[in-house]
N, C-alpha and C. Protein backbone atom coordinates (compact mmCIF):
# COMPACT_ATOMS: atom_id res chain seq x y z
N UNK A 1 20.64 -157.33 -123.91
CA UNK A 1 21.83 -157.66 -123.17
C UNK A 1 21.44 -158.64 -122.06
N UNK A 2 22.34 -159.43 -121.76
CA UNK A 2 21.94 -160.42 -120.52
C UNK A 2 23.31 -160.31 -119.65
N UNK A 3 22.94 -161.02 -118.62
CA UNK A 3 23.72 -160.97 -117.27
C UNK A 3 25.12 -161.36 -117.61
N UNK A 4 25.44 -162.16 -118.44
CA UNK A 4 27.11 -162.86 -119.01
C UNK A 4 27.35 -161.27 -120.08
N UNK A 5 26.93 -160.87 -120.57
CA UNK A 5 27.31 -159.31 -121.83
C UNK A 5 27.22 -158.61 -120.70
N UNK A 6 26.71 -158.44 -119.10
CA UNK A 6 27.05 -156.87 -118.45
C UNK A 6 27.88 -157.15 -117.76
N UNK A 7 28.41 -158.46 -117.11
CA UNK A 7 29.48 -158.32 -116.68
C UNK A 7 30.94 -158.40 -117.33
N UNK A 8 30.80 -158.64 -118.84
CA UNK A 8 31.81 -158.50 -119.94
C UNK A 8 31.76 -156.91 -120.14
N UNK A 9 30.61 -156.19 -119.86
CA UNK A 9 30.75 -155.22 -120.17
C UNK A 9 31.57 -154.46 -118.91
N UNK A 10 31.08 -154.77 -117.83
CA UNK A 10 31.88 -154.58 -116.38
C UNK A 10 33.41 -154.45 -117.03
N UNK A 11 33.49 -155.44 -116.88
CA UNK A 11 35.53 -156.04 -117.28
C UNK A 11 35.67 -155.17 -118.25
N UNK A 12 35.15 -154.63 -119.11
CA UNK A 12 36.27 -153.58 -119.78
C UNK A 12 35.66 -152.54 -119.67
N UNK A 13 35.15 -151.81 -119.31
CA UNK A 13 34.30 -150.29 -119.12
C UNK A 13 34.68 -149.73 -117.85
N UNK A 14 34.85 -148.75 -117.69
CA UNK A 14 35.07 -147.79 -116.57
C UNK A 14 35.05 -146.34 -116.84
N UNK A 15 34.15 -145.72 -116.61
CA UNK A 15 32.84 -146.06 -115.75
C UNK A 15 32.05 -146.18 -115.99
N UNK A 16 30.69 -146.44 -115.06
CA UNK A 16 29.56 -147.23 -115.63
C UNK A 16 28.92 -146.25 -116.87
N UNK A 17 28.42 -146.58 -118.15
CA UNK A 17 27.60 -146.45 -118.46
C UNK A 17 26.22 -145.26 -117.76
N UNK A 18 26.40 -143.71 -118.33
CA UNK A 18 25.30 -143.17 -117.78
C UNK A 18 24.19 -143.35 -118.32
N UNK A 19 23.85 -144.42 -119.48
CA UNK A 19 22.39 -144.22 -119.68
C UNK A 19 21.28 -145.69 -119.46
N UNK A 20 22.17 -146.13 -118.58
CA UNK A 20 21.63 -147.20 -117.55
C UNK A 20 20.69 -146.65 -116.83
N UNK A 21 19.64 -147.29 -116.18
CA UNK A 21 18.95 -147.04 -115.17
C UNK A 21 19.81 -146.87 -113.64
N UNK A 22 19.43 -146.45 -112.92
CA UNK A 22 19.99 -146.05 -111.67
C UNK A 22 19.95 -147.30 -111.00
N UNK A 23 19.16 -148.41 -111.06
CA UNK A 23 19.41 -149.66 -110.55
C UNK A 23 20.40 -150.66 -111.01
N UNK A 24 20.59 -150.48 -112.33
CA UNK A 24 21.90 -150.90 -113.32
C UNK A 24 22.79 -150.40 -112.47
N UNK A 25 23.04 -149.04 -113.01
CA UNK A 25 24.52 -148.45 -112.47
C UNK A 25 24.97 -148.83 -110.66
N UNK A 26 23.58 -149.12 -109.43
CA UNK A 26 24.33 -149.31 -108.70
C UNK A 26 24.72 -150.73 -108.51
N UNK A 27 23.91 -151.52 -109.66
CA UNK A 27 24.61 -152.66 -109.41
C UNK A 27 26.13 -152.93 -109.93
N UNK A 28 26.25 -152.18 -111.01
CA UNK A 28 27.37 -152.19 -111.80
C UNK A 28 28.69 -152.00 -110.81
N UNK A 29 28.27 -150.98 -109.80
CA UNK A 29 29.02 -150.55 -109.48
C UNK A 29 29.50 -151.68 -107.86
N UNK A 30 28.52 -152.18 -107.39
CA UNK A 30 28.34 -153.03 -106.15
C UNK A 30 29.47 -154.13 -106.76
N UNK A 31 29.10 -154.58 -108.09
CA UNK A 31 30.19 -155.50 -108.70
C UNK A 31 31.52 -155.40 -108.61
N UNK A 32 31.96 -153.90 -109.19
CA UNK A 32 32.74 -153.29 -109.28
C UNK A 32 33.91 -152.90 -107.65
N UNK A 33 32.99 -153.43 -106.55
CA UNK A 33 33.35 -153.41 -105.26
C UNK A 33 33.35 -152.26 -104.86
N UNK A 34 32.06 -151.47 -105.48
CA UNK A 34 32.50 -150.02 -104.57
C UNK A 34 30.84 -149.62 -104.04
N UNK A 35 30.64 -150.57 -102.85
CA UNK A 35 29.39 -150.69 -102.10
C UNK A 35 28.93 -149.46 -102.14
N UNK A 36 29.87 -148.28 -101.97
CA UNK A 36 29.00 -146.67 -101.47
C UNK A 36 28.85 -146.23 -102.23
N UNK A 37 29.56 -146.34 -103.33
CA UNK A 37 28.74 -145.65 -105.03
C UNK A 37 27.79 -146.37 -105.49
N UNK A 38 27.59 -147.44 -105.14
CA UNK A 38 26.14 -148.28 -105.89
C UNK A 38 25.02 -147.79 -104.35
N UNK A 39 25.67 -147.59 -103.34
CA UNK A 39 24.25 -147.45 -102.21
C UNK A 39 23.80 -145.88 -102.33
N UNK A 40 24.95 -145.20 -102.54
CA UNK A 40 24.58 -143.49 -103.05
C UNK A 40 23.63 -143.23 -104.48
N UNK A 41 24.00 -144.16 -105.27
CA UNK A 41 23.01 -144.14 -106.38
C UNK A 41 21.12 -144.43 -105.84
N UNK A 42 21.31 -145.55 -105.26
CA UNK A 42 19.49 -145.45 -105.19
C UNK A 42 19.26 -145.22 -103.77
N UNK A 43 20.00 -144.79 -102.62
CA UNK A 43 19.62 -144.22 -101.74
C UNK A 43 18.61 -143.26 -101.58
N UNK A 44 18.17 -142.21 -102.79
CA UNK A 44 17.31 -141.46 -102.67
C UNK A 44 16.35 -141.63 -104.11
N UNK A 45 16.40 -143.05 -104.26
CA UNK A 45 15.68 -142.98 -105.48
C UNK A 45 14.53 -143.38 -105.53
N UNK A 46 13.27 -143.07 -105.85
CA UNK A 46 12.01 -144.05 -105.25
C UNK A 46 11.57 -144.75 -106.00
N UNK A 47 11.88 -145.03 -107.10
CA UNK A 47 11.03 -146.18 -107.76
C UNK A 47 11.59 -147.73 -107.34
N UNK A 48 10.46 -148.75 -107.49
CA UNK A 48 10.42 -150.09 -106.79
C UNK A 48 12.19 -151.04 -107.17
N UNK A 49 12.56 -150.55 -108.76
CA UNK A 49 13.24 -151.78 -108.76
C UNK A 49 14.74 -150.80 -108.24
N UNK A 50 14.93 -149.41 -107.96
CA UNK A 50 16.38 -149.30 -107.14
C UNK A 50 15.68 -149.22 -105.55
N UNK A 51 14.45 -149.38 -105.14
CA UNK A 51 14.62 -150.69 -104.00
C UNK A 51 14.96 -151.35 -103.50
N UNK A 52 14.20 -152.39 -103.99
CA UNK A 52 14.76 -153.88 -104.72
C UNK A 52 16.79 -153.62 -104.15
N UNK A 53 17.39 -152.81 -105.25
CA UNK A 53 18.87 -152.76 -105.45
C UNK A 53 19.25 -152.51 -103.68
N UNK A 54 18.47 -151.37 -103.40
CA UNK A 54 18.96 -151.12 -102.25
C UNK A 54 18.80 -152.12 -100.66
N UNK A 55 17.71 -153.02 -101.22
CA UNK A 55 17.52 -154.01 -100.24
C UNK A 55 18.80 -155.01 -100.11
N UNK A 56 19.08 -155.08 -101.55
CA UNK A 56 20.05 -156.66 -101.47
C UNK A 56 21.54 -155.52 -101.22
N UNK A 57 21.96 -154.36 -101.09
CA UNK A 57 22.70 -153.84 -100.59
C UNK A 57 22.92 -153.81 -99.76
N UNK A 58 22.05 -153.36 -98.37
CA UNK A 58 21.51 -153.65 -97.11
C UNK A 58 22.08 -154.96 -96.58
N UNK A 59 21.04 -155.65 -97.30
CA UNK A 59 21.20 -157.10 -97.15
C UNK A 59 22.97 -157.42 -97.53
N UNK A 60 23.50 -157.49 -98.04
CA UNK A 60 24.97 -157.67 -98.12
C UNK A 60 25.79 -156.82 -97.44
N UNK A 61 25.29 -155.98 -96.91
CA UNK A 61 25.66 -154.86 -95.85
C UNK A 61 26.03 -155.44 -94.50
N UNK A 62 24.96 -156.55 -94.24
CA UNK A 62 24.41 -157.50 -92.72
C UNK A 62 23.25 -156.88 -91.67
N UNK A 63 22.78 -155.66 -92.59
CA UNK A 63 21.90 -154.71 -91.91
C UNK A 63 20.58 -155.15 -92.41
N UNK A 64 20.10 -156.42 -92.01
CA UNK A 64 18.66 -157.13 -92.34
C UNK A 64 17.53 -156.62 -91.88
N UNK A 65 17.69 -155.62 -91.09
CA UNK A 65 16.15 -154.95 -90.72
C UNK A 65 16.48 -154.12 -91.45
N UNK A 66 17.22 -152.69 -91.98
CA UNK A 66 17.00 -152.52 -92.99
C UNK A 66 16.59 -152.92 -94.39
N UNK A 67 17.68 -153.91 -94.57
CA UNK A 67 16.92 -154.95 -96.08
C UNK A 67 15.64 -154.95 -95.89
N UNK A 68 15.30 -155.34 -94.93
CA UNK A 68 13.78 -156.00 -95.00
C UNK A 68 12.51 -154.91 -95.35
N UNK A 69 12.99 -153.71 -94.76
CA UNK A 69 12.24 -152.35 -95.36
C UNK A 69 12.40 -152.00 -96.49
N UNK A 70 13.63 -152.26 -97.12
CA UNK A 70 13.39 -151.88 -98.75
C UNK A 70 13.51 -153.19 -99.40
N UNK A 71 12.93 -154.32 -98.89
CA UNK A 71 12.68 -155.28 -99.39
C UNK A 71 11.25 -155.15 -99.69
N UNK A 72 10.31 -154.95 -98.76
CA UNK A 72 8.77 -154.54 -98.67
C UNK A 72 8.67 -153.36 -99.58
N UNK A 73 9.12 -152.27 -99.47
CA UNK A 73 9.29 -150.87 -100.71
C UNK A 73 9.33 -151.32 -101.92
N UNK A 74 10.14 -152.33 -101.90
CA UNK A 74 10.06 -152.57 -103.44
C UNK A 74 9.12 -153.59 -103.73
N UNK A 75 8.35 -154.18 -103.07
CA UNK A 75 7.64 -155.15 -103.41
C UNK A 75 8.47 -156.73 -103.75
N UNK A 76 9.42 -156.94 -103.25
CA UNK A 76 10.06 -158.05 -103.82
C UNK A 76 9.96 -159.07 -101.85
N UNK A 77 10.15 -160.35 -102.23
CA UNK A 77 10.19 -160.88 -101.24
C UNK A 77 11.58 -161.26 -101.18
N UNK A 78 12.18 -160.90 -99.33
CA UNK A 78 13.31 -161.35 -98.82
C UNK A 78 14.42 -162.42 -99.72
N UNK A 79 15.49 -161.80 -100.63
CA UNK A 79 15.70 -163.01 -100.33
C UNK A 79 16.59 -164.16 -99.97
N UNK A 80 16.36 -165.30 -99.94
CA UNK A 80 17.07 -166.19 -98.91
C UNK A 80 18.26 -166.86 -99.16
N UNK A 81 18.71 -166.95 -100.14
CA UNK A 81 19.95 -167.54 -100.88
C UNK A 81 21.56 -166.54 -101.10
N UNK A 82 21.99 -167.16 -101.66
CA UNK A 82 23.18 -165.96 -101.55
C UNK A 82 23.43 -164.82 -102.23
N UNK A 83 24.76 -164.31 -102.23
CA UNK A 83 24.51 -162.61 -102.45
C UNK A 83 24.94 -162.95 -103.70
N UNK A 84 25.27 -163.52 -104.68
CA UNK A 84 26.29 -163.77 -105.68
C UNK A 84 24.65 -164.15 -106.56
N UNK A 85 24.11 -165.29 -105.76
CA UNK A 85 22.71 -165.34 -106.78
C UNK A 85 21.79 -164.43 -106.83
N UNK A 86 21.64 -163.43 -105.55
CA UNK A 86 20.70 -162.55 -105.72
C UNK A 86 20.91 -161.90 -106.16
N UNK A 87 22.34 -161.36 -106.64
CA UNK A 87 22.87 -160.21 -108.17
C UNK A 87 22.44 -160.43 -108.78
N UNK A 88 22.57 -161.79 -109.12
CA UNK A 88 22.27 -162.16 -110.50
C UNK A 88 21.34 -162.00 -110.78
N UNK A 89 20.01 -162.26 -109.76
CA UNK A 89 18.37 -162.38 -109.96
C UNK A 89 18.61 -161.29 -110.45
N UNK A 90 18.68 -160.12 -109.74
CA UNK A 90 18.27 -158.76 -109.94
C UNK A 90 18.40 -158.27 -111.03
N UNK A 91 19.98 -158.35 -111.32
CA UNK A 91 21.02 -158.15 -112.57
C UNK A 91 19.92 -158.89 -113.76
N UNK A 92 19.83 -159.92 -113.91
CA UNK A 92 18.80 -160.45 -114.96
C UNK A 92 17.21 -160.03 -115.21
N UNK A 93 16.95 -159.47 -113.98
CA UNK A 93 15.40 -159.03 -114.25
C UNK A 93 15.69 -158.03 -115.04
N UNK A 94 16.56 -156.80 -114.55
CA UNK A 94 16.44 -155.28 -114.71
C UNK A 94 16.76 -155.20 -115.84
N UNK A 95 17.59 -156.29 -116.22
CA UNK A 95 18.14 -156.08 -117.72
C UNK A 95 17.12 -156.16 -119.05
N UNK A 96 16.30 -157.31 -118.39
CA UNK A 96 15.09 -158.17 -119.34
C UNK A 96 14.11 -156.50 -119.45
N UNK A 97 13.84 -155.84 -118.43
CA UNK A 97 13.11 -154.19 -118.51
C UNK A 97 13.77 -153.46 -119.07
N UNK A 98 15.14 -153.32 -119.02
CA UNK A 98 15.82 -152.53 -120.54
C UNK A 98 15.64 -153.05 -121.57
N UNK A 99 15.78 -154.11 -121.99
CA UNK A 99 15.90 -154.83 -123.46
C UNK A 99 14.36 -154.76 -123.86
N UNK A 100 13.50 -154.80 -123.20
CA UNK A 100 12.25 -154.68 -123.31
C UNK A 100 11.85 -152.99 -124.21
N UNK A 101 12.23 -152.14 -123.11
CA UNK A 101 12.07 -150.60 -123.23
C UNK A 101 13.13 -150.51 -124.55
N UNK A 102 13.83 -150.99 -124.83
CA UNK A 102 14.69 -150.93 -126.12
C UNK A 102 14.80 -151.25 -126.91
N UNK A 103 13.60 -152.50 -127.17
CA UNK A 103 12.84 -153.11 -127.78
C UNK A 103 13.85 -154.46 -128.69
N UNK A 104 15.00 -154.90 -127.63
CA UNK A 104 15.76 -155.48 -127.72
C UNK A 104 15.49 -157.14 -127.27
């Protein structure tokens, strides 16, 4: 699946998909405009890439010293462009690690 098939999948699905990764679903859901169900999803999650999710949450939040701590957690660097492209980054990596694990 790629970034143009999840947000087609967005537009007609409700609700997300439970056998997404937890970084999927809170992006799915950040899309979806519902910031506190995508920040409740990896708020307590520790692996690097719902980090990552939770940094550019933060970060679209306007709470940049936070971002910047789960920017470092996840190992990803700050980043500097807009929120619409940094979905996308994200949205496109995480997907390329499912399709991978799914051997897709």
């Amino acid at each position: 699946m790629n970034t143009e098939e999840f947000l087609r999948l967005i537009e007609k699905q409700c609700p997300c998909p439970q056998t997404l990764p937890k970084a999927l679903q809170a992006m799915w859901y950040d899309n979806k405009g519902d910031w506190n169900k995508a920040h409740e999803i990896v708020q307590d999650a520790r692996d690097a890439d719902s980090a990552w999710v939770h940094a550019y949450l933060h970060r679209k939040e306007g709470d940049l010293n936070n971002a910047r701590y789960w920017y470092r957690r996840s190992g990803q660097v700050e980043f500097l462009g807009g929120l619409n492209q940094e979905w996308e980054q994200i949205t496109s990596v995480l997907l390329k690690k499912v399709n991978v694990m799914h051997g897709c």
